[in-house]
N, C-alpha and C. Protein backbone atom coordinates (compact mmCIF):
# COMPACT_ATOMS: atom_id res chain seq x y z
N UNK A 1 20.97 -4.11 1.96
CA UNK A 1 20.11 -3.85 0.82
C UNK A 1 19.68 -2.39 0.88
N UNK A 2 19.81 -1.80 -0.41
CA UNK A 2 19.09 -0.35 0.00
C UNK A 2 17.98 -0.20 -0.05
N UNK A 3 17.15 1.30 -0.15
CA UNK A 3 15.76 1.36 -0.09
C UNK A 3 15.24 1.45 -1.31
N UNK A 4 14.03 0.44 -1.85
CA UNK A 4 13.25 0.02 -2.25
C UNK A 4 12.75 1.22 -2.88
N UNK A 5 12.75 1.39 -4.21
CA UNK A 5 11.63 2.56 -5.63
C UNK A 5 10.91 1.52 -6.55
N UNK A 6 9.88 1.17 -6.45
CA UNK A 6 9.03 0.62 -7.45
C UNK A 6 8.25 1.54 -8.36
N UNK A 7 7.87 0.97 -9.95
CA UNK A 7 7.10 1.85 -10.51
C UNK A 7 5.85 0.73 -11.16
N UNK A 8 4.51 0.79 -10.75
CA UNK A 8 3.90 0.11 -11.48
C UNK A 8 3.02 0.99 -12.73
N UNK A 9 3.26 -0.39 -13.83
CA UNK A 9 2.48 0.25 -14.94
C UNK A 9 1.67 -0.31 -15.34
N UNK A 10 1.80 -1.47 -14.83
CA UNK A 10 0.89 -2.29 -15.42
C UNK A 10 -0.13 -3.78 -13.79
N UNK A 11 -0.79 -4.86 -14.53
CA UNK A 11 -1.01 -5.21 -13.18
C UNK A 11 -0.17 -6.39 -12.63
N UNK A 12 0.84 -6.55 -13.70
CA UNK A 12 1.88 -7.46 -12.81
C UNK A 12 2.89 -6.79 -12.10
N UNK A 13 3.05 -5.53 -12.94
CA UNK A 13 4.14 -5.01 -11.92
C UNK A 13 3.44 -4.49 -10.56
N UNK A 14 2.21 -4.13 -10.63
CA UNK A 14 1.37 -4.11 -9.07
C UNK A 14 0.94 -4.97 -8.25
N UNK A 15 1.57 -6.13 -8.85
CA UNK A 15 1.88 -7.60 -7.85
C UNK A 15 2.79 -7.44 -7.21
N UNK A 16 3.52 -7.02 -7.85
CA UNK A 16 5.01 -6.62 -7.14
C UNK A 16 4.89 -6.16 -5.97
N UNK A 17 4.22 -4.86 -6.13
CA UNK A 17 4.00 -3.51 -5.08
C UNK A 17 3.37 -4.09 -3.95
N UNK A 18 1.85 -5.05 -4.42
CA UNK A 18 1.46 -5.53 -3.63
C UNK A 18 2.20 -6.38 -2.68
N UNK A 19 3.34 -7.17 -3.18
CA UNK A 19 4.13 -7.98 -2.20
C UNK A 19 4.68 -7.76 -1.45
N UNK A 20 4.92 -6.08 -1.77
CA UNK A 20 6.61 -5.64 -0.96
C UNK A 20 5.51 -4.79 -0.08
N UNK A 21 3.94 -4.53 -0.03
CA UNK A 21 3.72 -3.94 1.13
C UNK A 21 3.14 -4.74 2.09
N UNK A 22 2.99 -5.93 1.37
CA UNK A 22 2.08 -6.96 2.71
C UNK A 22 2.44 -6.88 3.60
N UNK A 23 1.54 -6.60 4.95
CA UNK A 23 1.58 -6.46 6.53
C UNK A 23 1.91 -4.76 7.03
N UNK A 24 2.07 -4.01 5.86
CA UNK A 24 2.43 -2.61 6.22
C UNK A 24 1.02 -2.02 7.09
N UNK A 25 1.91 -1.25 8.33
CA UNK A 25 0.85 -0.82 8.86
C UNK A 25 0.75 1.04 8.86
N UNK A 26 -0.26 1.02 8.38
CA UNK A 26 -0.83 2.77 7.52
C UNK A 26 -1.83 3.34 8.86
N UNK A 27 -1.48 4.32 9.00
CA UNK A 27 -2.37 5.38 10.48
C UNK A 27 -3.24 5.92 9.18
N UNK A 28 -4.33 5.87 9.43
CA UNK A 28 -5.46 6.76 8.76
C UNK A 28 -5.20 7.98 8.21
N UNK A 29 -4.58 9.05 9.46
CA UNK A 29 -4.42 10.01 8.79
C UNK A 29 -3.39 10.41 7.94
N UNK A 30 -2.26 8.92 7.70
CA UNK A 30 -1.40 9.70 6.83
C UNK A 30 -1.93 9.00 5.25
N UNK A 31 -3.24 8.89 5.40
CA UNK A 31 -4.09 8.33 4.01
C UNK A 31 -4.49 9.97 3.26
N UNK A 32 -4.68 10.55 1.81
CA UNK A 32 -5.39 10.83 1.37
C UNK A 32 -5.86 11.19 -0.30
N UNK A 33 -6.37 12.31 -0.70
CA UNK A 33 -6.70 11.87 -1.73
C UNK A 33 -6.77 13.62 -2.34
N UNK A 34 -6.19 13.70 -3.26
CA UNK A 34 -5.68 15.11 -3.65
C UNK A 34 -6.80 15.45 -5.11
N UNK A 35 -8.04 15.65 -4.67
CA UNK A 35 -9.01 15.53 -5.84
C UNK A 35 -8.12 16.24 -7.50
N UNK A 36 -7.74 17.05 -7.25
CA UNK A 36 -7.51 18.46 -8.17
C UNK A 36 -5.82 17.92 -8.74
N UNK A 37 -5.53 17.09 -8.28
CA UNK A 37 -3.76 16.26 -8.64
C UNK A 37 -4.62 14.80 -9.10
N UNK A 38 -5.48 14.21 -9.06
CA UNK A 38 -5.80 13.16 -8.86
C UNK A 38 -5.35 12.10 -8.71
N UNK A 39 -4.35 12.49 -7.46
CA UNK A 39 -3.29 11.42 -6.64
C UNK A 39 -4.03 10.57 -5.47
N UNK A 40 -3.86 9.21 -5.19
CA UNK A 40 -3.99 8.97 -3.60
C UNK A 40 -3.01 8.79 -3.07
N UNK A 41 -2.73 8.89 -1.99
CA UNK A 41 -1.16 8.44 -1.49
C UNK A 41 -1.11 8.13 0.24
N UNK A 42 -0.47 7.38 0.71
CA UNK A 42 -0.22 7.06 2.10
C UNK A 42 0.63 6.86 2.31
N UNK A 43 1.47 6.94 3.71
CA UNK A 43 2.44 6.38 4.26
C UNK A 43 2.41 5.38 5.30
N UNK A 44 3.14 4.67 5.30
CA UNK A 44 3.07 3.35 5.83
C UNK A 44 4.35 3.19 6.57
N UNK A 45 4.61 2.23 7.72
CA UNK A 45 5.88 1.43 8.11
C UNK A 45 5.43 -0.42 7.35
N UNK A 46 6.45 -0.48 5.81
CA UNK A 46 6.67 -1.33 5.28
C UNK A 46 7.41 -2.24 5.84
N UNK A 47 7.02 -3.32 6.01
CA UNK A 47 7.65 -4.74 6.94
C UNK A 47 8.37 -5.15 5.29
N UNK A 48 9.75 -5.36 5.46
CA UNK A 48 11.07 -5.41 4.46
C UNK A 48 10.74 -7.27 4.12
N UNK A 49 9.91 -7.28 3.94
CA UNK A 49 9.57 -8.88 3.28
C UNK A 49 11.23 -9.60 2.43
N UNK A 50 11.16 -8.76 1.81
CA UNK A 50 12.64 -9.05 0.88
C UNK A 50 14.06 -8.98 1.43
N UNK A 51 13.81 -8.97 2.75
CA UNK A 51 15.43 -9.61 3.64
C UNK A 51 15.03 -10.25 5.06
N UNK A 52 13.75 -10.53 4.84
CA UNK A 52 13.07 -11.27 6.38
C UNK A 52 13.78 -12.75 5.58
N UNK A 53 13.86 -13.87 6.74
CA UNK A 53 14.37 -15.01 6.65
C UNK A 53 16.06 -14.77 7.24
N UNK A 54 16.10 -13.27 7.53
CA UNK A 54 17.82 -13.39 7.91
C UNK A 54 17.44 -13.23 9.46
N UNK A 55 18.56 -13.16 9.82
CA UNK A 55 18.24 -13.37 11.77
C UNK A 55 17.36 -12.25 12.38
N UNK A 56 16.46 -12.42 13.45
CA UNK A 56 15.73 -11.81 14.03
C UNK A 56 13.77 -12.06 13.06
N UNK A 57 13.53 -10.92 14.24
CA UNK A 57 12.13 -10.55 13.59
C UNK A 57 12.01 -9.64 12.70
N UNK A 58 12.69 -9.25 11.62
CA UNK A 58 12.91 -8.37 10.22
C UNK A 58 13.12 -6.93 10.46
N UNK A 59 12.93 -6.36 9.33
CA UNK A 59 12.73 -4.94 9.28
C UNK A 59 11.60 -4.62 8.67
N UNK A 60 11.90 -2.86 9.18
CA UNK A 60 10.61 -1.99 8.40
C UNK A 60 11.05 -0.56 8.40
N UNK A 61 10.25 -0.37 6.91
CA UNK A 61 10.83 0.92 6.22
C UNK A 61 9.57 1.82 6.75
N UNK A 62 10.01 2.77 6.79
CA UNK A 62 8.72 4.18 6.19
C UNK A 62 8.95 4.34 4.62
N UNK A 63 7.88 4.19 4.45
CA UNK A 63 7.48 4.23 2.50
C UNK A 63 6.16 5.40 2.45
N UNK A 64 6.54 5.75 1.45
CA UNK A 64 5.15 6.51 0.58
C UNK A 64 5.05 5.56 -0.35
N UNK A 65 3.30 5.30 -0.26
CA UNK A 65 3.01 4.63 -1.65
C UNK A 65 1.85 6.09 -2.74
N UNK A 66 1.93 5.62 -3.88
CA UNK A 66 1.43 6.64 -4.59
C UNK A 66 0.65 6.05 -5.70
N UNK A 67 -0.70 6.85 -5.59
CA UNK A 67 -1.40 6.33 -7.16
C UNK A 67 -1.53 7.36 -7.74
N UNK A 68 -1.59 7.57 -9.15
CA UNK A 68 -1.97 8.70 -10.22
C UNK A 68 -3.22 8.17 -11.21
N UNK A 69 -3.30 9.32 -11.57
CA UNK A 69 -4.65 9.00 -12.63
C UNK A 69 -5.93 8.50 -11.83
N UNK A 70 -6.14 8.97 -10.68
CA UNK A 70 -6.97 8.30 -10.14
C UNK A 70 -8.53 9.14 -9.93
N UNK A 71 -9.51 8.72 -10.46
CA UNK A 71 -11.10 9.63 -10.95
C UNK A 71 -12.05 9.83 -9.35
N UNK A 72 -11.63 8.48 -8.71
CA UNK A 72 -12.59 8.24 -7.39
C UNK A 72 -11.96 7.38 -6.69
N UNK A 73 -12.35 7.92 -5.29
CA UNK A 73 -12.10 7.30 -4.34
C UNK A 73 -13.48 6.81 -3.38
N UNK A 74 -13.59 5.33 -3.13
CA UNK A 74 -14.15 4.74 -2.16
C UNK A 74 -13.65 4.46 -1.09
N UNK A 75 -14.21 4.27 0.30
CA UNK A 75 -13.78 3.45 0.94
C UNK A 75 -15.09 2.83 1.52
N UNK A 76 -14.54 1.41 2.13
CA UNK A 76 -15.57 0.49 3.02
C UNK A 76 -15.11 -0.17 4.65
N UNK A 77 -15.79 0.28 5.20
CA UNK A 77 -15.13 -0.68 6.53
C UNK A 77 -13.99 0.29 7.16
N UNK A 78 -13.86 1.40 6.63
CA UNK A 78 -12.92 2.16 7.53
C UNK A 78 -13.31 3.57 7.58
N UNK A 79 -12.87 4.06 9.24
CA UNK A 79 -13.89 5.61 9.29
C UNK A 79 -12.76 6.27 9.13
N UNK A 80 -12.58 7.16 7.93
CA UNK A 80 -11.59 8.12 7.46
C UNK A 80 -11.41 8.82 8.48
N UNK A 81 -12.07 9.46 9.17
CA UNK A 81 -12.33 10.40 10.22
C UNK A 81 -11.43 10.27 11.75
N UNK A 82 -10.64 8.98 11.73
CA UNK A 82 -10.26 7.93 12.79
C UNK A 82 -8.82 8.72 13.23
N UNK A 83 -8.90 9.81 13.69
CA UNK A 83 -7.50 10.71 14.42
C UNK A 83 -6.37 9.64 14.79
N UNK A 84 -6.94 7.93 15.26
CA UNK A 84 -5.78 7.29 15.91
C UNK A 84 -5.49 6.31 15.20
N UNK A 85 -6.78 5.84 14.00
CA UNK A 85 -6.84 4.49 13.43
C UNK A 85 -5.64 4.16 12.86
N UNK A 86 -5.57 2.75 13.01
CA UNK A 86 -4.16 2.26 12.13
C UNK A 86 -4.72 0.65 11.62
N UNK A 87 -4.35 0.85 9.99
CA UNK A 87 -5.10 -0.29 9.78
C UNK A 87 -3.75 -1.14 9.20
N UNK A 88 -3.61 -2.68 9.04
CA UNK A 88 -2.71 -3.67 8.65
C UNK A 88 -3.16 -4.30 6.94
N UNK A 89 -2.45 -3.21 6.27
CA UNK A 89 -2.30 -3.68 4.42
C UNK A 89 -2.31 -4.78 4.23
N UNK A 90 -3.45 -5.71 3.54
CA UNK A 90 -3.06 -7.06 3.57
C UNK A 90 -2.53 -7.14 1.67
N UNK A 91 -3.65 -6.86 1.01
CA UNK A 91 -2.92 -7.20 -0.30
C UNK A 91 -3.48 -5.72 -1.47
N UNK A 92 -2.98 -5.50 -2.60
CA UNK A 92 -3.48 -4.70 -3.49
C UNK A 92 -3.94 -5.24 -4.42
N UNK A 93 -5.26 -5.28 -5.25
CA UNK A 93 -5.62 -5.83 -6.49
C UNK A 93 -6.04 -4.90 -7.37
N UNK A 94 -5.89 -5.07 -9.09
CA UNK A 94 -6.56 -4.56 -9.76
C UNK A 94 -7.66 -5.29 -10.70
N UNK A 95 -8.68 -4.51 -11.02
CA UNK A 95 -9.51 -5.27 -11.31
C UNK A 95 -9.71 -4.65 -12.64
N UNK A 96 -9.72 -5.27 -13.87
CA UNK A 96 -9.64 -4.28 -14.80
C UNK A 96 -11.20 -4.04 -15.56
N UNK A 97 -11.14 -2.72 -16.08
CA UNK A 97 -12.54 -2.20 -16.52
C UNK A 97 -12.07 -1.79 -18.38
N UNK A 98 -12.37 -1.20 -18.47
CA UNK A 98 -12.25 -0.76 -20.18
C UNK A 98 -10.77 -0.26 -20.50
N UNK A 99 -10.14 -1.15 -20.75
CA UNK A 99 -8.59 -0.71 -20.77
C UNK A 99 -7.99 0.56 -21.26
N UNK A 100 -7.24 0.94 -20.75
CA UNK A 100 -6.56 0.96 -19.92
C UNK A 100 -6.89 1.31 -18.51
N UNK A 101 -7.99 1.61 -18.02
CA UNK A 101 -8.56 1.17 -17.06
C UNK A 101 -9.43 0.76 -15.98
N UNK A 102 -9.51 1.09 -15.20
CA UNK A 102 -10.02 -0.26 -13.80
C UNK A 102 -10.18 0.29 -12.70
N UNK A 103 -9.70 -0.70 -11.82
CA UNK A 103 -9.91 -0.30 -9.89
C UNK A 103 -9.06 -0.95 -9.51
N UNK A 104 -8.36 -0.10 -8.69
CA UNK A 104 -7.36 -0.67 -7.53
C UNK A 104 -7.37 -0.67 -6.00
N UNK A 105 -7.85 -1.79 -5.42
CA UNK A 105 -8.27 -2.20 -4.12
C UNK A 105 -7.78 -2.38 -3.08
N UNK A 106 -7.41 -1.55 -2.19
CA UNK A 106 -6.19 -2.00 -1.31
C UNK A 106 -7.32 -2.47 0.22
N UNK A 107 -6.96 -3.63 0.23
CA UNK A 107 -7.42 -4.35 1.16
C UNK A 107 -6.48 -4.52 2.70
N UNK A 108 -8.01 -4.08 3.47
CA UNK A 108 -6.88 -4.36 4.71
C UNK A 108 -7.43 -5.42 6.01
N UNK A 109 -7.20 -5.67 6.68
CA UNK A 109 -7.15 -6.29 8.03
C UNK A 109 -8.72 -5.89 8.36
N UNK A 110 -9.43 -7.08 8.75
CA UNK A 110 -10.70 -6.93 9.64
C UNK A 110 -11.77 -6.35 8.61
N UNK A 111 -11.07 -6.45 6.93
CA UNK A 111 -12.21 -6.31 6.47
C UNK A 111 -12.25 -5.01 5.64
N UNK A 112 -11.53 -3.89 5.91
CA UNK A 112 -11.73 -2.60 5.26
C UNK A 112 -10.84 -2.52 3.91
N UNK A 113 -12.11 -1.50 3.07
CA UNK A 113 -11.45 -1.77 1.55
C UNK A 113 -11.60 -0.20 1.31
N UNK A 114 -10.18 0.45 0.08
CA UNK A 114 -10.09 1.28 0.03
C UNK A 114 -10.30 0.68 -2.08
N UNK A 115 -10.97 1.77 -2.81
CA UNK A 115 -11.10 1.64 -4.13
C UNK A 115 -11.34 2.51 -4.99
N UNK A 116 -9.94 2.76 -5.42
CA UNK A 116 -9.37 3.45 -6.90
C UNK A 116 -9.70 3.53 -7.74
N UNK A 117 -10.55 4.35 -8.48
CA UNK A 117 -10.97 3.95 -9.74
C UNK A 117 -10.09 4.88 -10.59
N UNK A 118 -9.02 4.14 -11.68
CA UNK A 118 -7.91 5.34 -12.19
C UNK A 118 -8.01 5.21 -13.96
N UNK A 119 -7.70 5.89 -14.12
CA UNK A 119 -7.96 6.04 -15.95
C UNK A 119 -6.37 4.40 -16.39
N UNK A 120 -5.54 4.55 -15.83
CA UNK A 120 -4.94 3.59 -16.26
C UNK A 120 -3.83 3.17 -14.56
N UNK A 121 -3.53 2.27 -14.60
CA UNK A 121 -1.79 2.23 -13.67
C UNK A 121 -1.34 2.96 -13.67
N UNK A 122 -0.80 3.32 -12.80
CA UNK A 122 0.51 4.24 -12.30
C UNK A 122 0.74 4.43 -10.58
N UNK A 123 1.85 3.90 -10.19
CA UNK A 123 1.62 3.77 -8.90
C UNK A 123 3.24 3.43 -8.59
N UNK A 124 3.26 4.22 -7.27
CA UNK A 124 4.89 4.48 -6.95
C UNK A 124 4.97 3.90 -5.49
N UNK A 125 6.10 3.17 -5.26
CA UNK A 125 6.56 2.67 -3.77
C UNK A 125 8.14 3.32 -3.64
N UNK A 126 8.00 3.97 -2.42
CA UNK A 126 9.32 4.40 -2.42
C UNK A 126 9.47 4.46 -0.87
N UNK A 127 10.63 3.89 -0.40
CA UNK A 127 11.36 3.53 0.85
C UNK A 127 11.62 5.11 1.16
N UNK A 128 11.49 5.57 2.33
CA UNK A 128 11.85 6.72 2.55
C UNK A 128 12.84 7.42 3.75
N UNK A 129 13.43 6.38 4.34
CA UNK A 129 14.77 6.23 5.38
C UNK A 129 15.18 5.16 5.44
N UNK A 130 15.88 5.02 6.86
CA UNK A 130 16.91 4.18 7.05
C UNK A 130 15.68 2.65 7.67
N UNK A 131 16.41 1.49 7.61
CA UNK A 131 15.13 0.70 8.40
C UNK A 131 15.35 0.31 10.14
N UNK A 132 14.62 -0.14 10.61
CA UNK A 132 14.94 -0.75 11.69
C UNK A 132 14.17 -1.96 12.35
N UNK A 133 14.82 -2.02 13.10
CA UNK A 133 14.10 -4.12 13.93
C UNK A 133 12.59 -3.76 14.16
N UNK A 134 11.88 -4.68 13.26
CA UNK A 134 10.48 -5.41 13.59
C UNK A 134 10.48 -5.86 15.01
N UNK A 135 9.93 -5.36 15.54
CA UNK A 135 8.82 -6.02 16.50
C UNK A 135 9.00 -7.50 16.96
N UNK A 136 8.19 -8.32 15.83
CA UNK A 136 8.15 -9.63 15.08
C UNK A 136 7.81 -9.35 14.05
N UNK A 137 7.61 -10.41 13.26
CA UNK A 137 7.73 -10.87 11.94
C UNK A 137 6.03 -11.46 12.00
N UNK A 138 5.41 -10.53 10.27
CA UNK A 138 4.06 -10.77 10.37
C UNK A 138 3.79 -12.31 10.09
N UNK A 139 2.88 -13.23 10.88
CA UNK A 139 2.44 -14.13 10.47
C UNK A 139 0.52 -14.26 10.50
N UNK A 140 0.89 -15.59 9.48
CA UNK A 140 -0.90 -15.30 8.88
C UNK A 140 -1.17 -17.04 9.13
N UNK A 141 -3.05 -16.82 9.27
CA UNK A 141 -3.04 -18.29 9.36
C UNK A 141 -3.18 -18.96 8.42
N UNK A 142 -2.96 -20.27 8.19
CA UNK A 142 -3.23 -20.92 6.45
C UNK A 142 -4.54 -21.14 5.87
């Protein structure tokens, strides 16, 4: 399978995005937030959800994910400041405000929330090499 370009525009297609990054794990500092572009963007090692079930403990990509149009940035539960931190992507939501738009929430592991507030959608996933063997394969409890 090759590497993975998503474009969201809307909030189903950021279901999408959200699916294909579940369990990605993001180092703090490759998080940030380009006031004057009003981009956020991070890089991540993306666990390849969409060919796990074949033999072994899966793969994982290096991805850039990307938001545009974006006015403010929050965060909760995580110290930006964290030289080593590495936090585990659990899901992305949008929450919508006066359309075209809202807040986009990227939720992670143990609790920490990052929140977008963007004039509308726009948000890019893009695979950015070759992949290689997981570890294991993320599991969650029911």
């Amino acid at each position: 399978m090759g590497d993975l370009k998503l474009l969201a525009l809307d909030s189903d297609d950021l279901e999408v995005i959200s699916a294909s990054t579940q369990d990605a794990v993001v180092r703090v500092p490759d998080m940030g937030f380009a006031e004057g572009g009003r981009r956020f963007a991070l890089l991540m090692n993306r666990y390849a959800w969409e060919v796990s079930g074949k033999r072994g403990p899966g793969q994982r990509h290096r991805a850039a994910l990307s938001f545009s149009q974006v006015n403010r940035v929050q965060t909760a539960g995580i110290n930006m400041g964290a030289s080593e931190g590495v936090l585990d992507l659990l899901d992305i939501r949008f929450e919508p405000g006066e359309a075209p738009a809202g807040a986009i929430e990227l939720r992670f592991a143990g609790g920490g929330t990052i929140r977008l507030e963007v004039e509308c959608i726009e948000a890019r996933l893009e695979d950015l090499g070759a992949a290689w063997a997981a570890a294991a394969k993320p599991e969650h409890e029911d």
